[in-house]
Protein backbone atom coordinates (compact mmCIF):
# COMPACT_ATOMS: atom_id res chain seq x y z
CA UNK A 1 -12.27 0.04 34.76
CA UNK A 2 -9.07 -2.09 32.99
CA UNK A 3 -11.01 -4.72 33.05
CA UNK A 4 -14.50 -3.10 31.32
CA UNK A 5 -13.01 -0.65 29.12
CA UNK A 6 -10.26 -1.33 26.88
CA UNK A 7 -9.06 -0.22 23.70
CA UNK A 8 -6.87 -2.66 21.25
CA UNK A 9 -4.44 -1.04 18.89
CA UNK A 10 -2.79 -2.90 16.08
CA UNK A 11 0.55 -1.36 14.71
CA UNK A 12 1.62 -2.90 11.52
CA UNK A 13 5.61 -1.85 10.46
CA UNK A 14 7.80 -2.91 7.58
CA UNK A 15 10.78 -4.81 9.15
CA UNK A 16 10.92 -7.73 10.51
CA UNK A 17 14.77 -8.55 9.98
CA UNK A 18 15.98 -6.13 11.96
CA UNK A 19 15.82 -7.90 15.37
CA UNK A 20 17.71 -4.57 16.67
CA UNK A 21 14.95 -2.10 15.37
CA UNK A 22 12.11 -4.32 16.46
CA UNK A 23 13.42 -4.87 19.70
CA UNK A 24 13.76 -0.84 19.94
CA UNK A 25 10.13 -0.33 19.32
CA UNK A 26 9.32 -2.68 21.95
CA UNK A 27 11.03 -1.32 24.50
CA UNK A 28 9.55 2.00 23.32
CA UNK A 29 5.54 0.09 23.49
CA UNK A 30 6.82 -0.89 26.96
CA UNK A 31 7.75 2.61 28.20
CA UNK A 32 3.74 2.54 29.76
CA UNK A 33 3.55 -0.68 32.14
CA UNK A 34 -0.07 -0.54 31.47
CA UNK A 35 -0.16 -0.83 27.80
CA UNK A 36 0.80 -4.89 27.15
CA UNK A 37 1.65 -6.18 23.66
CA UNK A 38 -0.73 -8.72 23.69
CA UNK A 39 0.70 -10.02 20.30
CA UNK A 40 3.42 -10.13 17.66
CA UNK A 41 2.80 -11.52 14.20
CA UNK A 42 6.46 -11.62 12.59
CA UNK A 43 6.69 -12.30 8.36
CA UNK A 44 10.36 -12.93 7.25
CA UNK A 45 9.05 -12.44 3.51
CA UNK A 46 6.84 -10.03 3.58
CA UNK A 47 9.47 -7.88 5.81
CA UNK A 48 6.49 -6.62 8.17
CA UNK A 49 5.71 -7.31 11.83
CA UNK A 50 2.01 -6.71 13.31
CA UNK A 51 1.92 -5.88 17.23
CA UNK A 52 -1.42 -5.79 19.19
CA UNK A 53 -1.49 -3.60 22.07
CA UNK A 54 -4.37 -3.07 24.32
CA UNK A 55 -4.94 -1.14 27.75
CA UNK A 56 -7.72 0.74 29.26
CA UNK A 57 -9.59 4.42 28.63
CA UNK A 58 -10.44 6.64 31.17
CA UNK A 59 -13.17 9.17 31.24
CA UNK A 60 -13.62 12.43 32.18
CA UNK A 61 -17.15 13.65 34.42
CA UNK A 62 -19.25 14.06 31.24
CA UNK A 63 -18.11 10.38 29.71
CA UNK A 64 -15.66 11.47 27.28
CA UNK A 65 -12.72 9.76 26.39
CA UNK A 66 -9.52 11.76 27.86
CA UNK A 67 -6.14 9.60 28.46
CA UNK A 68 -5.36 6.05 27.43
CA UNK A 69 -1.86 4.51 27.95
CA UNK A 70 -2.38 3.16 24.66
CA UNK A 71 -1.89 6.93 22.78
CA UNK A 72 1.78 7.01 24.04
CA UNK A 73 3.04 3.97 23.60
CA UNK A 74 1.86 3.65 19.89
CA UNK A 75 3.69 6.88 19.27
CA UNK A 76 7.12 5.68 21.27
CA UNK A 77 6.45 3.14 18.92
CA UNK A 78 6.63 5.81 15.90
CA UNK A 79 9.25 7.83 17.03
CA UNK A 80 11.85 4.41 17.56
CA UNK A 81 10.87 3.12 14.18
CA UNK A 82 10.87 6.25 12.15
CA UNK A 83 15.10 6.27 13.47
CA UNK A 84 15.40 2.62 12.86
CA UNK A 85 13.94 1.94 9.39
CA UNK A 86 14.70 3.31 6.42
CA UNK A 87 11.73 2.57 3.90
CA UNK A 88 13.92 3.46 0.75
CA UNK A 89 16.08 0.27 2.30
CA UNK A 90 13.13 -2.30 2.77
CA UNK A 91 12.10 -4.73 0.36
CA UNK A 92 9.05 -7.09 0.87
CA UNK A 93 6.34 -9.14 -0.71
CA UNK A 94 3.60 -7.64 1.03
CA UNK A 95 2.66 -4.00 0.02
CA UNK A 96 2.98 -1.10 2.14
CA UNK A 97 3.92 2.96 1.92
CA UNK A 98 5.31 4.11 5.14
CA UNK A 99 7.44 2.38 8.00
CA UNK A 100 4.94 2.23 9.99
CA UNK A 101 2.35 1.09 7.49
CA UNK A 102 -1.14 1.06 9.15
CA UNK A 103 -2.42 1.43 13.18
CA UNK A 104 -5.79 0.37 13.42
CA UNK A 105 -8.19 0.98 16.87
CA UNK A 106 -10.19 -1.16 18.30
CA UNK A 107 -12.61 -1.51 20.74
CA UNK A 108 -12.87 -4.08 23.03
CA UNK A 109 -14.79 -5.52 25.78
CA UNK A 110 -17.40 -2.55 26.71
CA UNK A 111 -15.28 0.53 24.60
CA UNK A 112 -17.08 1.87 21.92
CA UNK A 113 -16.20 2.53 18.36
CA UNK A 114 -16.71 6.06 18.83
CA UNK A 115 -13.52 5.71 21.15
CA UNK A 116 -11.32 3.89 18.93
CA UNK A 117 -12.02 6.71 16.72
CA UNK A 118 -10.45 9.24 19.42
CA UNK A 119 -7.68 7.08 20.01
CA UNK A 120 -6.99 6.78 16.09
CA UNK A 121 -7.70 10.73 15.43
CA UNK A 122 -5.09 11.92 18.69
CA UNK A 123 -2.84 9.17 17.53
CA UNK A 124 -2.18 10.59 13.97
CA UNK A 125 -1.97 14.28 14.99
CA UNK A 126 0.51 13.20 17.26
CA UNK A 127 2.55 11.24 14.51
CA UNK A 128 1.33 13.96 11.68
CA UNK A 129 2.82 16.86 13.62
CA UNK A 130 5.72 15.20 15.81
CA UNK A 131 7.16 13.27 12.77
CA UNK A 132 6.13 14.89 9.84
CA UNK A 133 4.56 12.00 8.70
CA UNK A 134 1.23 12.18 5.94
CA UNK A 135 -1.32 10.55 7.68
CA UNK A 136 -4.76 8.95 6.03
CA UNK A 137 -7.80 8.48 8.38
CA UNK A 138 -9.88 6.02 7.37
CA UNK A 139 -13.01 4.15 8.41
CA UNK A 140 -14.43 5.33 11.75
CA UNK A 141 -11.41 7.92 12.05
CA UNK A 142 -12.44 9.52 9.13
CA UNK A 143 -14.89 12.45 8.74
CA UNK A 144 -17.08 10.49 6.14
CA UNK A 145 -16.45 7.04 6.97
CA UNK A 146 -14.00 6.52 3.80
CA UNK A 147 -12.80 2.90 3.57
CA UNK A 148 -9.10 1.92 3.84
CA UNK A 149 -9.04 -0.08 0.57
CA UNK A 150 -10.44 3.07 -1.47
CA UNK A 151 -7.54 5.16 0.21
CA UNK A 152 -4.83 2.60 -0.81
CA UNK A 153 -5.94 2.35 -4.12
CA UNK A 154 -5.81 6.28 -4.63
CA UNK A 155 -2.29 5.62 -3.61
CA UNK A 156 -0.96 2.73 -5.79
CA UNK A 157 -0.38 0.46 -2.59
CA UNK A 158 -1.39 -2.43 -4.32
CA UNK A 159 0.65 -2.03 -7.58
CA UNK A 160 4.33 -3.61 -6.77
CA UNK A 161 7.48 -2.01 -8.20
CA UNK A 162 9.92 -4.51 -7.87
CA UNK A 163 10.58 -8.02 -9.80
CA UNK A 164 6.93 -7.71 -10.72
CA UNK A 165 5.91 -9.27 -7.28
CA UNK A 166 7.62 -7.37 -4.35
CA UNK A 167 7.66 -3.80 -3.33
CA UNK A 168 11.23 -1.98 -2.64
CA UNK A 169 11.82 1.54 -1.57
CA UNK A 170 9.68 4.51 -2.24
CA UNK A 171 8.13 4.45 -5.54
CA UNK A 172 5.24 7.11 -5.46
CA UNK A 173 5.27 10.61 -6.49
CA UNK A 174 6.70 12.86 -3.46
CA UNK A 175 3.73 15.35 -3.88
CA UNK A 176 0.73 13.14 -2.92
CA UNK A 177 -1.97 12.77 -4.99
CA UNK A 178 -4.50 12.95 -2.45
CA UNK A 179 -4.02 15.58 0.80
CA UNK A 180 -3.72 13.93 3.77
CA UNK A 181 -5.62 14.35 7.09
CA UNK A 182 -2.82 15.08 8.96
CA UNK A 183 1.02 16.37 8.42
CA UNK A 184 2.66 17.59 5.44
CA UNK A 185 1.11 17.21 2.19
CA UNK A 186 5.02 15.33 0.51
CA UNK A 187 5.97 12.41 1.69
CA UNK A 188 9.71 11.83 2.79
CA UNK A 189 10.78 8.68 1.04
CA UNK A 190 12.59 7.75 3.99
CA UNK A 191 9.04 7.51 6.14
CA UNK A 192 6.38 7.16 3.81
CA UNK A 193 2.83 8.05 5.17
CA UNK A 194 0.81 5.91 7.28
CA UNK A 195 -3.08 4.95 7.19
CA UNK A 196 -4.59 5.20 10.67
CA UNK A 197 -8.16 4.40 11.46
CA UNK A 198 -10.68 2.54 13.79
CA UNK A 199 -13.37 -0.15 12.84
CA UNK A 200 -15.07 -3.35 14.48
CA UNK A 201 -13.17 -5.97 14.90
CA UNK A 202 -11.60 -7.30 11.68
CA UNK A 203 -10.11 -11.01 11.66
CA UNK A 204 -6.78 -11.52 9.24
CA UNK A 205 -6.39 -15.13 7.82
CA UNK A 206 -3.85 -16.48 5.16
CA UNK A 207 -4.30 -19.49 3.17
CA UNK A 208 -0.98 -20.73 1.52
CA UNK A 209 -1.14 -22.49 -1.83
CA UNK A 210 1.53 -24.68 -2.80
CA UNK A 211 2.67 -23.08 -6.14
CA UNK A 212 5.15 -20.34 -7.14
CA UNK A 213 2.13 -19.16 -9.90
CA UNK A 214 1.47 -15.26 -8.62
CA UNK A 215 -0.88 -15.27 -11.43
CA UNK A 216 -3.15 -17.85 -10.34
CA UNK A 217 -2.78 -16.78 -7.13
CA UNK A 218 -4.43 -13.45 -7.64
CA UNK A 219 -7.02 -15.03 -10.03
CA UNK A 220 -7.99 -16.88 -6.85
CA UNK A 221 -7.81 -13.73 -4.67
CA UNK A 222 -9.68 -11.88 -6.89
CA UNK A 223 -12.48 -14.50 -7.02
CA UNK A 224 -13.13 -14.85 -3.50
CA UNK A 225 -13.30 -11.27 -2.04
CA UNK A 226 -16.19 -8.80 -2.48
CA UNK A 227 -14.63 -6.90 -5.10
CA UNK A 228 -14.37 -9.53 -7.45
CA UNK A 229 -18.18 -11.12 -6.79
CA UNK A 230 -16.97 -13.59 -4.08
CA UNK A 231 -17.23 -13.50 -0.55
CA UNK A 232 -19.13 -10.22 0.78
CA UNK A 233 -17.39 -7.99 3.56
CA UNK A 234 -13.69 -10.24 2.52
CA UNK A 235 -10.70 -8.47 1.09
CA UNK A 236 -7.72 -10.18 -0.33
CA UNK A 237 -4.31 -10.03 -2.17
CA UNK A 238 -2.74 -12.94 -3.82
CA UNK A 239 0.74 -12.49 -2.92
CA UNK A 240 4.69 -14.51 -3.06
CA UNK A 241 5.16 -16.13 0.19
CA UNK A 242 9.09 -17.66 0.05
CA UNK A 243 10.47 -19.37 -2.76
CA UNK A 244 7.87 -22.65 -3.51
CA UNK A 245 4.46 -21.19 -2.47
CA UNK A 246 2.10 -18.09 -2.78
CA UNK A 247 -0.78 -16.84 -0.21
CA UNK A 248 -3.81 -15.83 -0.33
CA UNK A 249 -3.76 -12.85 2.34
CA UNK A 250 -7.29 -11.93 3.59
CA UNK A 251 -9.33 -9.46 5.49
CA UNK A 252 -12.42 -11.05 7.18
CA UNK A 253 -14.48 -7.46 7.52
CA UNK A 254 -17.46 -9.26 9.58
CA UNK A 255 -15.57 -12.57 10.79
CA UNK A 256 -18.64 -13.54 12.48
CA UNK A 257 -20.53 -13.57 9.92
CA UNK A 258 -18.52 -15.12 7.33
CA UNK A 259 -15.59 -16.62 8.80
CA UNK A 260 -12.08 -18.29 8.15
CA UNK A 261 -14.21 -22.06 6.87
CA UNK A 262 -16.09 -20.23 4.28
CA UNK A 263 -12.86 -18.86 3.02
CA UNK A 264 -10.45 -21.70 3.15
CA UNK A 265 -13.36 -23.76 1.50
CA UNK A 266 -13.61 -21.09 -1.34
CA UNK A 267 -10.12 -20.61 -1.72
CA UNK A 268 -9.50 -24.89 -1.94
CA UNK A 269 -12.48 -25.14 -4.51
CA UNK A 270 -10.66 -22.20 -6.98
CA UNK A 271 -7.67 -23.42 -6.26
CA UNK A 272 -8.56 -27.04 -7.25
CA UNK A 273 -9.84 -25.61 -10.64
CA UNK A 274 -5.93 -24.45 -11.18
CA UNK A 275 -5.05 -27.49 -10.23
CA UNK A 276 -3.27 -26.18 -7.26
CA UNK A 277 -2.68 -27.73 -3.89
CA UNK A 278 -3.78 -25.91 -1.04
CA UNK A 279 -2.74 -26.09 2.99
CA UNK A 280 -4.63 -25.27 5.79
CA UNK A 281 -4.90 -21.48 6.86
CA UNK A 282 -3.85 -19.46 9.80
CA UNK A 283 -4.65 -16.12 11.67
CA UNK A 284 -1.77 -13.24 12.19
CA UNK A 285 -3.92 -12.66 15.48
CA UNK A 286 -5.72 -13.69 18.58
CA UNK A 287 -9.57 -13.20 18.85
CA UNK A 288 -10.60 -10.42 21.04
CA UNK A 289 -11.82 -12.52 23.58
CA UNK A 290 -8.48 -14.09 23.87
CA UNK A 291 -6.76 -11.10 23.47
CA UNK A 292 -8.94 -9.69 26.15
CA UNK A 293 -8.04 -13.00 28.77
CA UNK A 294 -4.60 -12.44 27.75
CA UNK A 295 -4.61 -8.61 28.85
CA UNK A 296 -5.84 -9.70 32.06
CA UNK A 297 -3.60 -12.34 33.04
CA UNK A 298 -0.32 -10.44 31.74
CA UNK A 299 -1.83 -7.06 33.60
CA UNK A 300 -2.33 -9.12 36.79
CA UNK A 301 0.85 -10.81 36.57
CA UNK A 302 2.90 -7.22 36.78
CA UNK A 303 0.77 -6.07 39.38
CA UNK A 304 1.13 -9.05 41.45
């Protein structure tokens, strides 16, 4: 059963300066010996840190999902960072609206979606009700299916508030504009609210370009995701990324289908019509197979 039936969560916070608070939420992950953290992708400028945590499901007699170590640790996770960070402290170059900024559910191996989605929908009751936290379902999580980037923008995640560039603090209204799945219908500007959800697999790939232009850089972003007629099922943000360079951040919806080459091959060509230098890109994460061979040697190590 660990080995056929696993579920992948990926926890994205807004910290990643703190080594205090992050090692807190660790130990908090690691409370479960079964649920491994498979992965940590750490930004010093954007000010957020990714985990990706995976263990198995169980069952009960009729096939229904019932216990996962997974559900705990993610919200031992919550509880440590919600007394750690203080969002109306944090400053970044990557947007966000809560401490804990998004936890998206996987499947993996031979899970289903429709489990991710019970993982996702008993994790945000859990940090809706326990923490008093808003909480957004999107995607599978959600009753119709609605997509993450259509929530945000309801929000004003993408618009930054600080320096033109960076976001800083809490800078929405208190009284959400949009009622939230879960928890209390005002935000605390201390916590934020947090999107949860569950989808396919998703790849996340960067591509820095050597310029300090934030302008060009979105013109580029904008160009090669869906939105703006580029790439289908690929999302992006043209963000600062330290003091000489810019990146383009983006969400490969169906990696397999169109994958990191098309994009770093799109984003050179636009880039080259700036006149803009380009380096090679990089994933914030493993691929689930690796992820999945990582599980399994880290799981076998303990028990050994």
């Amino acid at each position: 059963m660990k080995q056929s039936m696993l579920l992948c969560c990926k926890v994205y916070i807004s910290e990643s300066r703190n080594k205090e608070a992050l090692d807190s939420i660790e130990r908090g992950a690691r409370r479960d010996p079964e649920t491994v953290i498979v992965n940590k992708f750490k930004d010093h400028d954007y000010n957020r840190v990714g985990y990706t945590l995976v263990s198995y499901v169980a069952h009960d007699s009729t096939g229904c999902p019932v216990y996962t170590p997974l559900q705990q640790s993610v919200v031992a996770m919550a509880e440590v960072a919600y007394e750690a960070i203080n969002l109306e402290s944090h400053c970044g170059a990557h947007p966000r609206l809560g401490v804990i900024d998004d936890i998206v559910c996987h499947p993996l191996a031979r899970a289903s979606l429709d489990e991710a989605a019970w993982l996702a929908k008993t994790i945000a009751s859990d940090v809706g009700n326990r923490f008093q936290v808003p909480v957004y379902l999107y995607a599978a999580a959600h009753p119709t299916g609605k997509a993450l980037e259509t929530i945000r923008r309801e929000l004003g995640y993408y618009r930054p508030n600080f320096m033109g560039n960076k976001w800083a603090g809490w800078a929405q209204p208190e009284t959400l504009p949009e009622k939230p799945n879960e928890g209390p219908e005002i935000a605390s500007r201390t916590r934020g609210v947090v999107m949860i959800g569950a989808r396919p697999w998703i790849a996340t790939y960067n591509v820095p370009i050597l310029s300090v232009d934030v302008s060009a850089a979105r013109r580029i972003a904008l160009m090669v995701s869906a939105r703006g007629g580029g790439l289908p099922t690929v999302q992006t943000l043209g963000l600062v990324h330290g003091e000489d360079t810019t990146e383009i951040a983006c969400m490969l919806l169906e990696p397999n289908q169109i994958g990191a080459d098309r994009v770093q091959k799109q984003v050179e060509m636009l880039a080259a019509q700036e006149g803009l230098d380009v380096e090679k890109g990089y994933f914030t994460d493993l691929s689930p197979e690796m992820i999945v061979e990582r599980y399994m040697k880290l799981i076998s190590a303990d028990s050994s």
